[in-house]
Protein backbone atom coordinates (compact mmCIF):
# COMPACT_ATOMS: atom_id res chain seq x y z
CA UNK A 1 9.56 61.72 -53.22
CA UNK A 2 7.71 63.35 -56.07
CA UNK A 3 7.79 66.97 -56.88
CA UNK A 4 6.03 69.26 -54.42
CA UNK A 5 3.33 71.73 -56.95
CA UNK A 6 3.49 75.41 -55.49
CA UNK A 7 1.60 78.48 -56.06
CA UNK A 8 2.20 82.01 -54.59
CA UNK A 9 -0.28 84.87 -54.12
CA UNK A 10 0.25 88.31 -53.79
CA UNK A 11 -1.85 89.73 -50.40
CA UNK A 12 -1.26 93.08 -51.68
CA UNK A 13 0.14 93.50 -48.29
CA UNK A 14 4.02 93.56 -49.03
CA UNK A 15 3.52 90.20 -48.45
CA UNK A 16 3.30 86.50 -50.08
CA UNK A 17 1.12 83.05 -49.34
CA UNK A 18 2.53 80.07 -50.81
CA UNK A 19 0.69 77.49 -50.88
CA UNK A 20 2.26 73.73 -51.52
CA UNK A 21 0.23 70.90 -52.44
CA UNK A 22 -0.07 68.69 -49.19
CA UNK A 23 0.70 71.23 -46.63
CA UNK A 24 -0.21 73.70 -45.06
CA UNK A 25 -0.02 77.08 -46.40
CA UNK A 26 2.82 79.93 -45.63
CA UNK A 27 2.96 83.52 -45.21
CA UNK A 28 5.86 84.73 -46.66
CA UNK A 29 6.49 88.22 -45.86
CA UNK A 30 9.34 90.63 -47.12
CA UNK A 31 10.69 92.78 -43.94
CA UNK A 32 11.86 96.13 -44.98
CA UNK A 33 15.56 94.87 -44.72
CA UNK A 34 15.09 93.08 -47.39
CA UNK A 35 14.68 89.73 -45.70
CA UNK A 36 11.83 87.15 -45.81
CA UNK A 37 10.02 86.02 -42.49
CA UNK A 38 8.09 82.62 -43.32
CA UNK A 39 4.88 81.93 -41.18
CA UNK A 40 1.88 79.47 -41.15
CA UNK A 41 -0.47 81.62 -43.06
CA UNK A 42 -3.91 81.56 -41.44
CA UNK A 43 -6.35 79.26 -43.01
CA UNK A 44 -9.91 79.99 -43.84
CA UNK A 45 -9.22 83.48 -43.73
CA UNK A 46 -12.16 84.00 -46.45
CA UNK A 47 -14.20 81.30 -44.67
CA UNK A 48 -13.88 82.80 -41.29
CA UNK A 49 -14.99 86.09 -42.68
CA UNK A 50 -17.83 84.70 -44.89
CA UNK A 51 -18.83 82.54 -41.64
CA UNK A 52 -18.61 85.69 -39.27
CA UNK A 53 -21.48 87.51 -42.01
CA UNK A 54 -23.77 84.34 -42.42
CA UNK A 55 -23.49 84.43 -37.86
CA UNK A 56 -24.31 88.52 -37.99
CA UNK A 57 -27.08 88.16 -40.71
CA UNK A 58 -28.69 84.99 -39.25
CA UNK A 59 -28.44 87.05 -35.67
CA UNK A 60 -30.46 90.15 -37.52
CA UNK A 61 -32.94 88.02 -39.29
CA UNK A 62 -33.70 85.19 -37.27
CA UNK A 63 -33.08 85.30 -33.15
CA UNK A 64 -33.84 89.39 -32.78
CA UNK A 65 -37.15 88.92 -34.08
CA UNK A 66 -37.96 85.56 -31.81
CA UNK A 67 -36.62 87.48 -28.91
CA UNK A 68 -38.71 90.57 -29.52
CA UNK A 69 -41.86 88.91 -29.99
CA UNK A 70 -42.48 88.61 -26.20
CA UNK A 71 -41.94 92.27 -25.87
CA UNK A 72 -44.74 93.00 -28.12
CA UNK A 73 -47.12 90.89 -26.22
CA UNK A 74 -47.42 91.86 -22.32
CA UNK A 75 -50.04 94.77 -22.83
CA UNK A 76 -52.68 92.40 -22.81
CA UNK A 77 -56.28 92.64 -20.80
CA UNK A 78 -56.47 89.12 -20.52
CA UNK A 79 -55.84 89.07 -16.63
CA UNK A 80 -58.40 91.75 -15.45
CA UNK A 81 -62.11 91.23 -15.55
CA UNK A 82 -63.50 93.97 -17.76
CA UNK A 83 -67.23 93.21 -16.61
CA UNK A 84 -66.51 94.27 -13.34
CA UNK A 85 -65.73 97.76 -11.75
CA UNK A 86 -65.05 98.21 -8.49
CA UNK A 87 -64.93 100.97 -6.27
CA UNK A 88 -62.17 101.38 -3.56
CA UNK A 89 -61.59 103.82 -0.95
CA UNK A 90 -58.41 103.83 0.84
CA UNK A 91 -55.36 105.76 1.78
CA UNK A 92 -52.00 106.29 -0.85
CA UNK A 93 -49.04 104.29 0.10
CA UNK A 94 -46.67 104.78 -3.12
CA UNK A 95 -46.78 106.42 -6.55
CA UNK A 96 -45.12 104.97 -8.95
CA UNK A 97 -44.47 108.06 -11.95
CA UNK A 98 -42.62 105.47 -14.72
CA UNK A 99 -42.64 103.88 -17.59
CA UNK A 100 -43.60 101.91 -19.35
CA UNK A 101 -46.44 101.90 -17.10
CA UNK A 102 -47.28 104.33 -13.47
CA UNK A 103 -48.61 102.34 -10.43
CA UNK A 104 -50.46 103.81 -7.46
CA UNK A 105 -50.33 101.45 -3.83
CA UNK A 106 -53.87 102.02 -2.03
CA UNK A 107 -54.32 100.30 1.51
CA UNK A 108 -58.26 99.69 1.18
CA UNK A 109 -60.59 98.32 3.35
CA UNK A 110 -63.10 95.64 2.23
CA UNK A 111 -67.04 95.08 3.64
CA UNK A 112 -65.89 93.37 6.34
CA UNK A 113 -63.08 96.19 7.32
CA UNK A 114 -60.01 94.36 6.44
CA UNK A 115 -57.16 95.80 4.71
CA UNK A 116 -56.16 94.94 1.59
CA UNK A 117 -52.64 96.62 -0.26
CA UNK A 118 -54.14 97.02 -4.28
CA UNK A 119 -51.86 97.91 -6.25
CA UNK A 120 -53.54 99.74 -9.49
CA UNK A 121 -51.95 100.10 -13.13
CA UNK A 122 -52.04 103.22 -15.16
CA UNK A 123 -50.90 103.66 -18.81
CA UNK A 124 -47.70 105.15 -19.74
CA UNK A 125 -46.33 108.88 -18.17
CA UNK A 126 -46.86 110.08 -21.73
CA UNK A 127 -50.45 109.00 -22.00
CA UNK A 128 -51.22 109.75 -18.29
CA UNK A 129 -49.89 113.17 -18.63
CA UNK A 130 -51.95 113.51 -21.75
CA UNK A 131 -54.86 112.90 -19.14
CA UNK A 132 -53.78 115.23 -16.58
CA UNK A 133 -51.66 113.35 -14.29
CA UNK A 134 -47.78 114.19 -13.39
CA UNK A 135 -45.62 113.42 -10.90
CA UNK A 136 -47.57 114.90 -8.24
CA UNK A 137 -50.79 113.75 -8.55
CA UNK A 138 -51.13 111.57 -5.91
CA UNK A 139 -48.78 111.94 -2.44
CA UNK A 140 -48.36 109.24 0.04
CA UNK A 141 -50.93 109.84 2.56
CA UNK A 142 -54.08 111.13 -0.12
CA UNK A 143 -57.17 109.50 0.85
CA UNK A 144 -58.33 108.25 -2.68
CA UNK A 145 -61.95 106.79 -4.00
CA UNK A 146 -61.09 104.93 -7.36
CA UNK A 147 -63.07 102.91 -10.36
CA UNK A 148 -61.01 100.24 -10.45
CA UNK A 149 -61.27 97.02 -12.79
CA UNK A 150 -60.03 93.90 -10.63
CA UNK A 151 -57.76 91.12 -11.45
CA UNK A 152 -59.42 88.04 -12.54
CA UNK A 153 -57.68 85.91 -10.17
CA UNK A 154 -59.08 87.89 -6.91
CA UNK A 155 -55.77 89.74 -6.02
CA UNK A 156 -55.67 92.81 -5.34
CA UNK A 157 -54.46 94.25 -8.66
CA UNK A 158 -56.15 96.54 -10.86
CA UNK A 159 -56.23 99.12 -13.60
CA UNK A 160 -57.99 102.26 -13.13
CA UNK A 161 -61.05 102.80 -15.05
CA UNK A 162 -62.91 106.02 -14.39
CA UNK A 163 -63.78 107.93 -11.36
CA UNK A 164 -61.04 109.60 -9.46
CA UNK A 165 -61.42 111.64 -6.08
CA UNK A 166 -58.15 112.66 -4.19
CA UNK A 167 -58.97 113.91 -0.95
CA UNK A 168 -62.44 115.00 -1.57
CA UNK A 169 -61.79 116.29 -4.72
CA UNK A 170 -62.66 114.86 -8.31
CA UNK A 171 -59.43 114.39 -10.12
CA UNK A 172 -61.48 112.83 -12.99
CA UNK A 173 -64.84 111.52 -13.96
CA UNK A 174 -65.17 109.03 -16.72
CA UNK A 175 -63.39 106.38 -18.50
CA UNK A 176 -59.40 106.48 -18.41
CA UNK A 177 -57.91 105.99 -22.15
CA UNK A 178 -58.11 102.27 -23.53
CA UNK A 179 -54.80 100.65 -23.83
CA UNK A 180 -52.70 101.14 -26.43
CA UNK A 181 -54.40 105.06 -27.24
């Protein structure tokens, strides 16, 4: 059997790795008694670390921003047909004071007097209350005439556009803010 080459590092630890050609490598540490304790040192110690940073950095650099990208996307106007404004008259059902975006439930009544449930989309609380609206600008119950730019598809979905009147009064004439302001 030929001679067996060993070298032994100092961990700093109060300890000692000796490593031996062909095998695997041992811990050797001194208890305080005096004694040694030998032990399969880990292996790939530095490899598992250096692997652990290359996982965290390619996590930071690579997947976050791929996941995110969706996120930044959804506030399109691609669904609603901006050449058309309708006008709806109908009674409150819900109101919906959240973000990221506040919802009002109207059950309307078309030409031919059949109820439809719209639901309409506001902006944000912030920007809404930047326009006047709170929490209590519209109560389950308000009868409600509305500027309302449909849904492409013909549901009844919409974002508000100008005119507001809440129970006879004019909440607001005009154009709401444009997405995004």
């Amino acid at each position: 059997m030929p001679p067996t080459r060993a070298l032994m590092l100092d961990s700093g630890l109060n300890d000692k790795i000796l490593l031996t050609e062909g095998l695997s490598p041992f811990r050797i540490a001194l208890r305080r008694d005096g004694r040694a304790r030998l032990s399969a040192a880990p292996r790939g110690d530095v490899e598992g670390t250096v692997r652990a940073k290359f996982a965290i950095i390619f996590l930071a650099v690579v997947v976050l921003p791929a996941v995110s990208v969706p996120l930044f996307a959804h506030h399109g106007n691609a669904a609603y047909d901006t050449t058309k404004t309708i006008t709806l008259k109908g009674t409150v059902t819900e109101y919906t004071w959240a973000n990221p975006h506040v919802f009002l439930k109207v059950d309307a009544k078309d030409d031919s007097g059949n109820t439809s449930h719209w639901v309409i989309e506001a902006q944000s609380t912030v920007t809404q209350n930047a326009a006047g609206w709170s929490r209590t600008t519209f109560k389950a119950g308000d009868e409600v005439t509305l500027d309302v730019i449909p849904i492409k598809n013909g549901s009844p979905i919409g974002r508000f556009k100008g005119r507001i009147v809440i129970n006879g009064t004019v909440f607001k004439e005009g154009a709401q803010p444009a997405p995004g302001q």
